[in-house]
N, C-alpha and C. Protein backbone atom coordinates (compact mmCIF):
# COMPACT_ATOMS: atom_id res chain seq x y z
N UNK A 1 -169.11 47.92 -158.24
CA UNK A 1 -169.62 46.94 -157.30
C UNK A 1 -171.14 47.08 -157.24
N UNK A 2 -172.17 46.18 -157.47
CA UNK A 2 -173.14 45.96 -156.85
C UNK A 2 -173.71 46.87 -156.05
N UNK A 3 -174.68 46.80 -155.49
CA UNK A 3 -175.53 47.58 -154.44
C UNK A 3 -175.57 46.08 -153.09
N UNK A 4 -175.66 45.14 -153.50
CA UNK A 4 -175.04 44.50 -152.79
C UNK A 4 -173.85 44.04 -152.26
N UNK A 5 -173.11 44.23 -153.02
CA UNK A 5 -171.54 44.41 -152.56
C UNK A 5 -170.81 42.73 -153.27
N UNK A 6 -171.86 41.79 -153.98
CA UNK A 6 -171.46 41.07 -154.55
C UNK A 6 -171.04 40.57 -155.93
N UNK A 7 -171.08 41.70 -156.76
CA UNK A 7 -170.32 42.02 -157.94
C UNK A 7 -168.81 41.49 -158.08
N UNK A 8 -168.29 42.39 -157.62
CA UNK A 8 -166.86 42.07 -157.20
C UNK A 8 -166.24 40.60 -156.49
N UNK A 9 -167.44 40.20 -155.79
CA UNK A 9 -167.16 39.07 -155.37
C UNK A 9 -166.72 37.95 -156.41
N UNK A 10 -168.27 37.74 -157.12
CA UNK A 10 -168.58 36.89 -158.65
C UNK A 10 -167.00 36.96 -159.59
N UNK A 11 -166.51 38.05 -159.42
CA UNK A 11 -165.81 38.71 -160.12
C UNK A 11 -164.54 37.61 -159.90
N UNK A 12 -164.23 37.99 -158.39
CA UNK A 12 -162.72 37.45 -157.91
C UNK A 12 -163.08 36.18 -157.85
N UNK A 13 -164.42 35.36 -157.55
CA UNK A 13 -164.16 33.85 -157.06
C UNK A 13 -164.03 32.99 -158.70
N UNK A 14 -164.76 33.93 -159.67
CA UNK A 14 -164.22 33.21 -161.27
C UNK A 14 -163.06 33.30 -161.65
N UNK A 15 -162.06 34.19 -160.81
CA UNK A 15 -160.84 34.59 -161.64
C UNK A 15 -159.63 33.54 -160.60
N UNK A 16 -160.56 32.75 -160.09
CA UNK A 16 -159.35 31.66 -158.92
C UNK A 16 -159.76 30.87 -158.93
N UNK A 17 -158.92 29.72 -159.46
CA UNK A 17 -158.82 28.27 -159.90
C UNK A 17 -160.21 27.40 -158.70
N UNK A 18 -161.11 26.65 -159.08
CA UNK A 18 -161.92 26.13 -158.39
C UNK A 18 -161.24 25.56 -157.27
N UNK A 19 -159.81 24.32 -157.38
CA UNK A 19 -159.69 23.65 -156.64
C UNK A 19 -159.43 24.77 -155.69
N UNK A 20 -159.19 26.21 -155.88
CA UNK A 20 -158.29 27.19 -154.91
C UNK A 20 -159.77 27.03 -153.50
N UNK A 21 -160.56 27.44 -154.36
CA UNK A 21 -162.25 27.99 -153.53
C UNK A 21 -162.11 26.83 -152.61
N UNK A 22 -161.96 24.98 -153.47
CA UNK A 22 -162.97 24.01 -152.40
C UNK A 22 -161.61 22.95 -151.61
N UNK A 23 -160.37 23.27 -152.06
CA UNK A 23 -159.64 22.61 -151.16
C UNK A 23 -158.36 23.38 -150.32
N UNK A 24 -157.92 24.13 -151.33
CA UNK A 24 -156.51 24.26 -151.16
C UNK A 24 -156.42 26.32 -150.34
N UNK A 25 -157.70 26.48 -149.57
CA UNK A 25 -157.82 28.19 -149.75
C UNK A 25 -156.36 28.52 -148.37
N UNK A 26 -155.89 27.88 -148.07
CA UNK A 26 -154.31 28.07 -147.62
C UNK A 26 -153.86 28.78 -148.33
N UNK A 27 -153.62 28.66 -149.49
CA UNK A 27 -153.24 29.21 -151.12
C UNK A 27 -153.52 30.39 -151.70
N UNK A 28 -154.73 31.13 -150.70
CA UNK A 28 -155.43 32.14 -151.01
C UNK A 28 -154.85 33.24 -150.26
N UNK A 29 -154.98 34.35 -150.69
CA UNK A 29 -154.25 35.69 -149.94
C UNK A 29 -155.57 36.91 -150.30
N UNK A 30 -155.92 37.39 -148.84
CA UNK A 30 -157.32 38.08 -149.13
C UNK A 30 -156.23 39.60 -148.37
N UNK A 31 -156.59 40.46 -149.02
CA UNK A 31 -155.92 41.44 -148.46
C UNK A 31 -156.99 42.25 -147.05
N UNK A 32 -157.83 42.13 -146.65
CA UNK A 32 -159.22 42.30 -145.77
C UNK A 32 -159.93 41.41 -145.22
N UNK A 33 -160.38 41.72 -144.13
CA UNK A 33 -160.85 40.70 -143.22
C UNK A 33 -162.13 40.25 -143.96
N UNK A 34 -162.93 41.29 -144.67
CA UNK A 34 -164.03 41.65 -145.41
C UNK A 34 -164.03 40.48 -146.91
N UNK A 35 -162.93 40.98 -147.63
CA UNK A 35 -162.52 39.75 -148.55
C UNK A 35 -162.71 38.25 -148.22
N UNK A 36 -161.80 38.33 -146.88
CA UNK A 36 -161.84 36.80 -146.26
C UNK A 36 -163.55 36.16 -146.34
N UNK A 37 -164.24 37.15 -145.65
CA UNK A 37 -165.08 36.91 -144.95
C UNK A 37 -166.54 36.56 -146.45
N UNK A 38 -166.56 37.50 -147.38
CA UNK A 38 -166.83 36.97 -148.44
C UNK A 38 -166.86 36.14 -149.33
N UNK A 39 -165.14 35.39 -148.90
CA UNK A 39 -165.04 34.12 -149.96
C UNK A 39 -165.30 33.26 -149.48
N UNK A 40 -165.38 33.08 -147.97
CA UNK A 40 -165.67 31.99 -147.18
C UNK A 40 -167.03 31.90 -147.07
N UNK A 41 -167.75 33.10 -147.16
CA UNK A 41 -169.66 32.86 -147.54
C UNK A 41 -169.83 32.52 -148.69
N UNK A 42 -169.23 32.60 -149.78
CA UNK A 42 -169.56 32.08 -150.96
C UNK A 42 -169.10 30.46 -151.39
N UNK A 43 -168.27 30.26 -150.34
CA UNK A 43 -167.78 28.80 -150.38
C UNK A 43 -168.45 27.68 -149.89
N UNK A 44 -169.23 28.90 -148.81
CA UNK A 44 -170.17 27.82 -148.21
C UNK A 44 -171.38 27.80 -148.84
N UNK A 45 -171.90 29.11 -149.32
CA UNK A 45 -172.93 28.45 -150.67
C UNK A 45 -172.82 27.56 -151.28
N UNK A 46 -171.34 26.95 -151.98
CA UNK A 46 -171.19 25.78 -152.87
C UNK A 46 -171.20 24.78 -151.49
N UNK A 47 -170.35 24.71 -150.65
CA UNK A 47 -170.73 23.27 -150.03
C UNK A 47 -172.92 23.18 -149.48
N UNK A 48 -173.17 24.00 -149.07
CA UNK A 48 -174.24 24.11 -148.36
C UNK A 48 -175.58 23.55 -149.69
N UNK A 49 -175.21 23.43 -150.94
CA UNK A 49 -176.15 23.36 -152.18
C UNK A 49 -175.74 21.54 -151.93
N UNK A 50 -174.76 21.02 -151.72
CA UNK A 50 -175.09 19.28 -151.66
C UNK A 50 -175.09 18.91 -150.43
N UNK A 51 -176.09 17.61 -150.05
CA UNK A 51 -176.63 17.36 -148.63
C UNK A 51 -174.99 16.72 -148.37
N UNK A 52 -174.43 16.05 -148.94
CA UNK A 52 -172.67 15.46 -148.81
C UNK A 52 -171.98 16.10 -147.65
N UNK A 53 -172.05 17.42 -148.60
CA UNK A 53 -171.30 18.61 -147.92
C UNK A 53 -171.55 19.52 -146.86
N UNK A 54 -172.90 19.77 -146.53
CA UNK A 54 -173.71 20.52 -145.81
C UNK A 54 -173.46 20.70 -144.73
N UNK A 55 -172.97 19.97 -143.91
CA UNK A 55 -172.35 20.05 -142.32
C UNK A 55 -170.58 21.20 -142.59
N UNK A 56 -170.13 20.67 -143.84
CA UNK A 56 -168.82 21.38 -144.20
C UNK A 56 -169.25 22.70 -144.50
N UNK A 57 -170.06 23.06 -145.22
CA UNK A 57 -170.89 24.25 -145.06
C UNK A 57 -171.19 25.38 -144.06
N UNK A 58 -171.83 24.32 -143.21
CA UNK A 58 -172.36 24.81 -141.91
C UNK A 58 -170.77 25.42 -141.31
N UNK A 59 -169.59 24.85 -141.23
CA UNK A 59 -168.69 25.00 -140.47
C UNK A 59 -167.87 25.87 -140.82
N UNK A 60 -167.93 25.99 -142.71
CA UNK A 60 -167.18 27.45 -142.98
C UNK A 60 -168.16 28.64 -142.63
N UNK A 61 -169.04 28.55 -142.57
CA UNK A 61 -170.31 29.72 -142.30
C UNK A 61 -170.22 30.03 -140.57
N UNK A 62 -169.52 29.25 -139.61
CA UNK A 62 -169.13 29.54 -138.51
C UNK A 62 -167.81 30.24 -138.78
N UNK A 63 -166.53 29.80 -139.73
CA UNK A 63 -165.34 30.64 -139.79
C UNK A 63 -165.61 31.84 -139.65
N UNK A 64 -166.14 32.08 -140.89
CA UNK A 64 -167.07 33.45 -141.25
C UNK A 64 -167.35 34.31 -140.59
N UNK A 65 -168.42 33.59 -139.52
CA UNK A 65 -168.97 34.34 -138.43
C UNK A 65 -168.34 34.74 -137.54
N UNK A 66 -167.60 34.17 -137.09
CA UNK A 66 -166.08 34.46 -136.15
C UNK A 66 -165.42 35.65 -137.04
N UNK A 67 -165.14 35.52 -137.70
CA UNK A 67 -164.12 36.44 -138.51
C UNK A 67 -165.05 38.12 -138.67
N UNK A 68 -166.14 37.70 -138.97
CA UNK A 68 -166.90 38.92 -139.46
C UNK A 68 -167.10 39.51 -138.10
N UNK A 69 -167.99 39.12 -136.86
CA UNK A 69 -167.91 39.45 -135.78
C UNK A 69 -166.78 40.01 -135.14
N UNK A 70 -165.20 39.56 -135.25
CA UNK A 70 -164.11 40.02 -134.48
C UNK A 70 -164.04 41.24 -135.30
N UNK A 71 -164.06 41.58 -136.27
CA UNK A 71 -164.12 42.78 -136.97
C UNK A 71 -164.99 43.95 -137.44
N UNK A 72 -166.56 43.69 -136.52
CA UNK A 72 -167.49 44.13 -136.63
C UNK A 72 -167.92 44.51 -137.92
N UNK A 73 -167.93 42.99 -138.62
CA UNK A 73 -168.73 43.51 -139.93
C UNK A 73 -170.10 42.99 -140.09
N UNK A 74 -171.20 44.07 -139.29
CA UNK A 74 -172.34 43.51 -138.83
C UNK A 74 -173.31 43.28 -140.16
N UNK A 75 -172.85 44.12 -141.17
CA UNK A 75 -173.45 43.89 -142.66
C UNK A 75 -173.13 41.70 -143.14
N UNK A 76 -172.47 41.98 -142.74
CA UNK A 76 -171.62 40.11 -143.41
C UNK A 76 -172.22 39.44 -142.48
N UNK A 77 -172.60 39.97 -141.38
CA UNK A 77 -172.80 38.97 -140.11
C UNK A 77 -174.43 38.54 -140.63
N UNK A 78 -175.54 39.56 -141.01
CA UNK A 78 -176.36 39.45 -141.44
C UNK A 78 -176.38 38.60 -142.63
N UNK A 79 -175.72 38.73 -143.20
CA UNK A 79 -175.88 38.06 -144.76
C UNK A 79 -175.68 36.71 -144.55
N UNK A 80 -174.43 36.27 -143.80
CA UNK A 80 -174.55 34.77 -142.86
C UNK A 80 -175.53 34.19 -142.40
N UNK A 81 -176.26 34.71 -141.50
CA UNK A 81 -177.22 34.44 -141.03
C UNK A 81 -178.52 34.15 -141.74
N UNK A 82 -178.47 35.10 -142.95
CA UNK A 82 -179.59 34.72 -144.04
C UNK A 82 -179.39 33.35 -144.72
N UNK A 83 -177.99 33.07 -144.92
CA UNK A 83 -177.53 32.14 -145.67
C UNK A 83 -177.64 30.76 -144.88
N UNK A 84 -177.53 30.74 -143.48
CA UNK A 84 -177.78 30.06 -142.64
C UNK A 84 -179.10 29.32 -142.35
N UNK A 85 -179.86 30.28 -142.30
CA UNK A 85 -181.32 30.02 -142.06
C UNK A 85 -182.13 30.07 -143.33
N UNK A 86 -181.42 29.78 -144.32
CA UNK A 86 -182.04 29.71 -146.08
C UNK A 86 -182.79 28.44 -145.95
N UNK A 87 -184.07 28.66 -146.41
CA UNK A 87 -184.97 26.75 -146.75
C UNK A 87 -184.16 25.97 -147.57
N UNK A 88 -183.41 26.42 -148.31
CA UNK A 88 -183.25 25.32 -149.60
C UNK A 88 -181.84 24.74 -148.91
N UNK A 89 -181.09 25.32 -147.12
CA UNK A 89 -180.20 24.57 -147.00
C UNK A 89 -180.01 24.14 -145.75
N UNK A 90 -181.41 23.43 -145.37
CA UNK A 90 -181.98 23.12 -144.15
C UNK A 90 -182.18 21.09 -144.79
């Protein structure tokens, strides 16, 4: 893994069918709140990159935050927040 902890991520979100990531993540089975909480920040990177999507973005990046917070994962909570307040998705 990374020194960022997103190695592994890159890893698992290439090895699951796209439509899994942008429609169907019902379908998905994360064994960790941490997992969860990773695929749903990286999901919202892809919606948060088109202005279309950007509000859908915004709203998985609240799942997230909920999820990471009830589980005190103050590392993820940060990384949200960076991702949140990024220029390029303002």
């Amino acid at each position: 893994m990374g020194r960022n902890g997103w190695t592994g991520l890159r890893v698992h979100v290439l090895s699951v069918p796209l439509n899994g990531i942008c429609g169907n993540d019902h379908l998905l089975h994360f064994e960790t709140p941490l997992q969860r909480v990773q695929i749903e920040t990286a999901h919202a990177h892809i919606l948060l990159t088109d202005p279309a999507t950007r509000s859908s973005g915004h709203a998985v990046l609240d799942r997230a935050s909920a999820i990471a917070a009830r589980y005190g994962l103050r590392h993820q909570l940060r990384s949200i927040k960076s991702v949140r307040n990024g220029e390029e998705y303002r």
